[in-house]
C-alpha atoms as a PDB file:
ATOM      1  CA  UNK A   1     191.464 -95.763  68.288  1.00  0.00           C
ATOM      2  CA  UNK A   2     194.104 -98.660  69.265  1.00  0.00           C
ATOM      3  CA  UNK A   3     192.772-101.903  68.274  1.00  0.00           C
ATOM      4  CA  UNK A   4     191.193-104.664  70.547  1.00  0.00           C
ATOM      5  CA  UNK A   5     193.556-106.982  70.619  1.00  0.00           C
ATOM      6  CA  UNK A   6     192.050-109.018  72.922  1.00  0.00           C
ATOM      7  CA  UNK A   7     189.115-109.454  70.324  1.00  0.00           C
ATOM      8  CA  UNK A   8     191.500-109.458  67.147  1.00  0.00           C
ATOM      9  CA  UNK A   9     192.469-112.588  68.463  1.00  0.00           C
ATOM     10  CA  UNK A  10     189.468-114.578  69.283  1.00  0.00           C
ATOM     11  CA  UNK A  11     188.356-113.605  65.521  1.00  0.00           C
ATOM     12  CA  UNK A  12     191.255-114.690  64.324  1.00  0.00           C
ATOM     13  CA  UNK A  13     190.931-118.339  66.703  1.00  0.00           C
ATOM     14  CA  UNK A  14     187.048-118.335  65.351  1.00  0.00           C
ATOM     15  CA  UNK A  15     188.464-117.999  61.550  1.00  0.00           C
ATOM     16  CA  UNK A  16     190.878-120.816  61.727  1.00  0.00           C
ATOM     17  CA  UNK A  17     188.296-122.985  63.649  1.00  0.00           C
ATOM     18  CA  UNK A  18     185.676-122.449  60.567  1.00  0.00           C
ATOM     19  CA  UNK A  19     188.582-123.119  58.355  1.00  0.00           C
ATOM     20  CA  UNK A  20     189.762-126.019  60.008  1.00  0.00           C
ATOM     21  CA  UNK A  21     186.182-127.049  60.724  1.00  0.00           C
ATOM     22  CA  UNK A  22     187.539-127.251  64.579  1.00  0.00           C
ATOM     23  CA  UNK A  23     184.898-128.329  66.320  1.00  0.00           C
ATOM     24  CA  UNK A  24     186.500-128.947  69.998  1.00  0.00           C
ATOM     25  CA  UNK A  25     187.681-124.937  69.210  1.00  0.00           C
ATOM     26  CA  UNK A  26     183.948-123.207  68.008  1.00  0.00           C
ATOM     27  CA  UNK A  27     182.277-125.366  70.783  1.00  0.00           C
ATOM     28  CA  UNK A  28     184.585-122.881  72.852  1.00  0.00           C
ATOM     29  CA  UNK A  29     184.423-120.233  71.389  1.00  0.00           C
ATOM     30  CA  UNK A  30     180.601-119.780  70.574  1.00  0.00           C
ATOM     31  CA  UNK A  31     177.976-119.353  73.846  1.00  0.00           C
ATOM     32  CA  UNK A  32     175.195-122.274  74.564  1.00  0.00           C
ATOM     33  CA  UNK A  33     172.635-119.364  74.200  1.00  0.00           C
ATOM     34  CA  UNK A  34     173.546-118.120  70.805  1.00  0.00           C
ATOM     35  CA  UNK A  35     171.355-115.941  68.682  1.00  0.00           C
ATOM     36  CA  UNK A  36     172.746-115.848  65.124  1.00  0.00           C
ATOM     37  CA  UNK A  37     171.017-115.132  61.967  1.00  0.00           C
ATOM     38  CA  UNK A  38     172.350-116.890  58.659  1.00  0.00           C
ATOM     39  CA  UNK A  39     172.361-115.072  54.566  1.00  0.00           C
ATOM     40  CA  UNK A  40     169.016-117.185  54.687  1.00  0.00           C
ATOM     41  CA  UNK A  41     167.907-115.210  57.652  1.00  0.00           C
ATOM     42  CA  UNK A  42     166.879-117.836  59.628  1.00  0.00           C
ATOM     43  CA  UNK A  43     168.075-117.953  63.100  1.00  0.00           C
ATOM     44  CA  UNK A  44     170.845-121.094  63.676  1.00  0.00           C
ATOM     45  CA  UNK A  45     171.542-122.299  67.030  1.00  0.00           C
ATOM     46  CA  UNK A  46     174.895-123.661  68.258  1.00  0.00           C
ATOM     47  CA  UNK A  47     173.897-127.203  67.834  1.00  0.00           C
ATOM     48  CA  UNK A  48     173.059-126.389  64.312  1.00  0.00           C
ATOM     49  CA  UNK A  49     176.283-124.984  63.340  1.00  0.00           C
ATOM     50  CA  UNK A  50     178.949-127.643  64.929  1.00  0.00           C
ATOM     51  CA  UNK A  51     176.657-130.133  63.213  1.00  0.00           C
ATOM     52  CA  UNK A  52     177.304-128.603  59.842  1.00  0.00           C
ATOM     53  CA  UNK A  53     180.333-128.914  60.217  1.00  0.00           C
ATOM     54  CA  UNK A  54     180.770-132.356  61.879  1.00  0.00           C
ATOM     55  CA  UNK A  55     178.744-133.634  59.061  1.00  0.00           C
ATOM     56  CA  UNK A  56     180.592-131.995  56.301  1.00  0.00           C
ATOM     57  CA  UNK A  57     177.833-129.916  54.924  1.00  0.00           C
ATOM     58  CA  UNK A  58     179.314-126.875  55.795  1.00  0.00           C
ATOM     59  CA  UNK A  59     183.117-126.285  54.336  1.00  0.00           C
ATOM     60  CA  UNK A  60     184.610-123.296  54.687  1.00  0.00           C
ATOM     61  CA  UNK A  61     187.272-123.516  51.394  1.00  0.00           C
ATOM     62  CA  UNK A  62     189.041-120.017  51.861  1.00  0.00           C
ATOM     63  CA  UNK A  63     188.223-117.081  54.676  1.00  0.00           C
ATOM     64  CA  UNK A  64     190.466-113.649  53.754  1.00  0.00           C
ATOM     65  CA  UNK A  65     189.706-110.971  56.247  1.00  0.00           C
ATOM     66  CA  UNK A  66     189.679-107.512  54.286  1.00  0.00           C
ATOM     67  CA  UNK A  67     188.553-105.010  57.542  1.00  0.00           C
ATOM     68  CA  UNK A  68     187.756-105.676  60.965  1.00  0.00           C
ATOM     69  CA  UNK A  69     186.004-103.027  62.976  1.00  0.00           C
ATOM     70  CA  UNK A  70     185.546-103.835  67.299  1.00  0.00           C
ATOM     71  CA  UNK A  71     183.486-101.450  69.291  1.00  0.00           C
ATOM     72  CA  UNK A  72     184.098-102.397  73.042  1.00  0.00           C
ATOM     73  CA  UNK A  73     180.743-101.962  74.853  1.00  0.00           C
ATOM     74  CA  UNK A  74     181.962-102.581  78.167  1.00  0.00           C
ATOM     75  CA  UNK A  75     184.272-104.335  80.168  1.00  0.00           C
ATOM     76  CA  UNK A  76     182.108-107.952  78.918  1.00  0.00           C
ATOM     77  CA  UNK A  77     180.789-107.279  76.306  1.00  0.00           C
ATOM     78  CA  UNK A  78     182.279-106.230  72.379  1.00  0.00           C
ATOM     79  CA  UNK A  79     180.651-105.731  68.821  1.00  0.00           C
ATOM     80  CA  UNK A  80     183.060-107.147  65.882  1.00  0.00           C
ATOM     81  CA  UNK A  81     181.798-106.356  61.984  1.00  0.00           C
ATOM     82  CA  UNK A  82     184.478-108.538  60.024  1.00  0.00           C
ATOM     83  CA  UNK A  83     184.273-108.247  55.917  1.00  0.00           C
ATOM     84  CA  UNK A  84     185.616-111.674  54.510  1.00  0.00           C
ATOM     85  CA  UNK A  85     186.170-113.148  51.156  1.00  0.00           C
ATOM     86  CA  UNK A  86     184.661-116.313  51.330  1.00  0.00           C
ATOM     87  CA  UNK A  87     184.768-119.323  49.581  1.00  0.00           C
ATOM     88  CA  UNK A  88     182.241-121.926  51.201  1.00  0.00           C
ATOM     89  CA  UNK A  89     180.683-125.573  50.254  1.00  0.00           C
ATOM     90  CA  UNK A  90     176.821-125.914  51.566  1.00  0.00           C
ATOM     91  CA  UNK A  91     175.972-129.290  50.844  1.00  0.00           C
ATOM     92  CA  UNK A  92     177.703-129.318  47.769  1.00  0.00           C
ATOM     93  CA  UNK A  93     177.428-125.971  46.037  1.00  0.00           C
ATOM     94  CA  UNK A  94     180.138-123.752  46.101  1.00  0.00           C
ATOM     95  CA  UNK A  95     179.447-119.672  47.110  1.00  0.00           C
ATOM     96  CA  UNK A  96     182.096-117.562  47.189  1.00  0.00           C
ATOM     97  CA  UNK A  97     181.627-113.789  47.851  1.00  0.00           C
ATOM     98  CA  UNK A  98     182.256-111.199  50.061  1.00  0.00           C
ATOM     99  CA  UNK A  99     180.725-111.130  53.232  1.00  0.00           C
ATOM    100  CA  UNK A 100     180.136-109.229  56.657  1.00  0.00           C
ATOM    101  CA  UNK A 101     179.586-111.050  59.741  1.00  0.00           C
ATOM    102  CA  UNK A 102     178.507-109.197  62.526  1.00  0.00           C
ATOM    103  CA  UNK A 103     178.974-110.715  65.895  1.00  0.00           C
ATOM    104  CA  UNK A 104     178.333-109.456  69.643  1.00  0.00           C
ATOM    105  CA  UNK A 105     181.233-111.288  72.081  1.00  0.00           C
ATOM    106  CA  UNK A 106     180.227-111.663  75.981  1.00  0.00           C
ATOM    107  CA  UNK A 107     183.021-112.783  78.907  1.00  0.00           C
ATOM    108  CA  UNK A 108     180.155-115.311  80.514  1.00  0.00           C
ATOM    109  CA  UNK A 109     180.158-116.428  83.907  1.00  0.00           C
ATOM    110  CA  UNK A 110     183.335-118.651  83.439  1.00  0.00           C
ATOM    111  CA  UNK A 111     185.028-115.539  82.172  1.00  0.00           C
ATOM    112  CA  UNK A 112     185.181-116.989  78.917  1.00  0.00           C
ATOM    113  CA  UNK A 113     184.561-114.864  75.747  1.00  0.00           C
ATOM    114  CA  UNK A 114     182.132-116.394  73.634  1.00  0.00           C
ATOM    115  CA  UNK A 115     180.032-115.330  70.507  1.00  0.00           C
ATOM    116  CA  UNK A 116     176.087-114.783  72.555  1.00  0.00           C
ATOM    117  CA  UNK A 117     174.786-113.364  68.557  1.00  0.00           C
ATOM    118  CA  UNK A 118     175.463-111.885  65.226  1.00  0.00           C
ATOM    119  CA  UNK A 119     174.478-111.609  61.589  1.00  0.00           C
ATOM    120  CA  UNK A 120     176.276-113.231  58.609  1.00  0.00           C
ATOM    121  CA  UNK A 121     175.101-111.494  54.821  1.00  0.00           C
ATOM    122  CA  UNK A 122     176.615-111.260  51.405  1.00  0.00           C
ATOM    123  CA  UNK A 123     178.163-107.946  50.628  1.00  0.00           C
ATOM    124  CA  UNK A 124     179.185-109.149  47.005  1.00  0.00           C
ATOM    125  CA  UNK A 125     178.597-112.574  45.178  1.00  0.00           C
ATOM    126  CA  UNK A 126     181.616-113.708  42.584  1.00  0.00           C
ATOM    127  CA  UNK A 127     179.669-116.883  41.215  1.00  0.00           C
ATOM    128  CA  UNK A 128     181.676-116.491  37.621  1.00  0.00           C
ATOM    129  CA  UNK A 129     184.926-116.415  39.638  1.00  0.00           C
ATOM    130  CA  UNK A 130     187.211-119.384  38.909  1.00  0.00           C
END
């Protein structure tokens, strides 16, 4: 089917906020209530995540979108399943790999569409990658 724009675009905003560690622009663009679960699988909240990236500790290096799959649930509510190549700095060690984030995207009671949950794991590792 025709693609979600609408959706194509906040991924795209949420990319380039990661990327430019943007924190004024993923305090926006991710809900209060999230429920996300990291490679680690432990659940990270929102406060969590901005922090790692105010402090540093998290630095997204390079983020190269290969597919991007939306499944519109309703009228408020969408399903994204992006596969990235992904170069990232946690506290110092470099990962780089391919991964799939899963997110689910809600228009909350400001009408806003934010990120509510999702899933981040590693499709592919490239550690011997220069």
């Amino acid at each position: 089917g025709m693609a979600d724009q609408e959706i194509v675009m906040l991924e795209a905003r949420l990319r380039a906020a990661q990327l430019g560690a943007d924190i004024t622009t993923l305090d926006d663009l991710i809900s209060d209530n999230l429920l996300f679960t990291g490679p680690d699988g432990q659940l990270g909240t929102k406060a969590q995540d901005l922090e790692a990236y105010r402090s540093g500790t998290v630095k997204f290096i390079a983020h190269v979108p290969e597919e991007l799959r939306i499944r519109r649930v309703s009228a408020n509510v969408a399903i994204s399943a992006l596969r990235t190549r992904l170069t990232v700095d946690v506290a110092g060690t470099i990962s780089r790999g391919v991964y799939r984030y899963t997110r689910v995207w809600s228009r909350e009671n400001d009408q806003t569409w934010r990120v509510v949950g999702g899933h981040v794991s590693l499709v592919n590792s490239f550690e011997g990658e220069a």
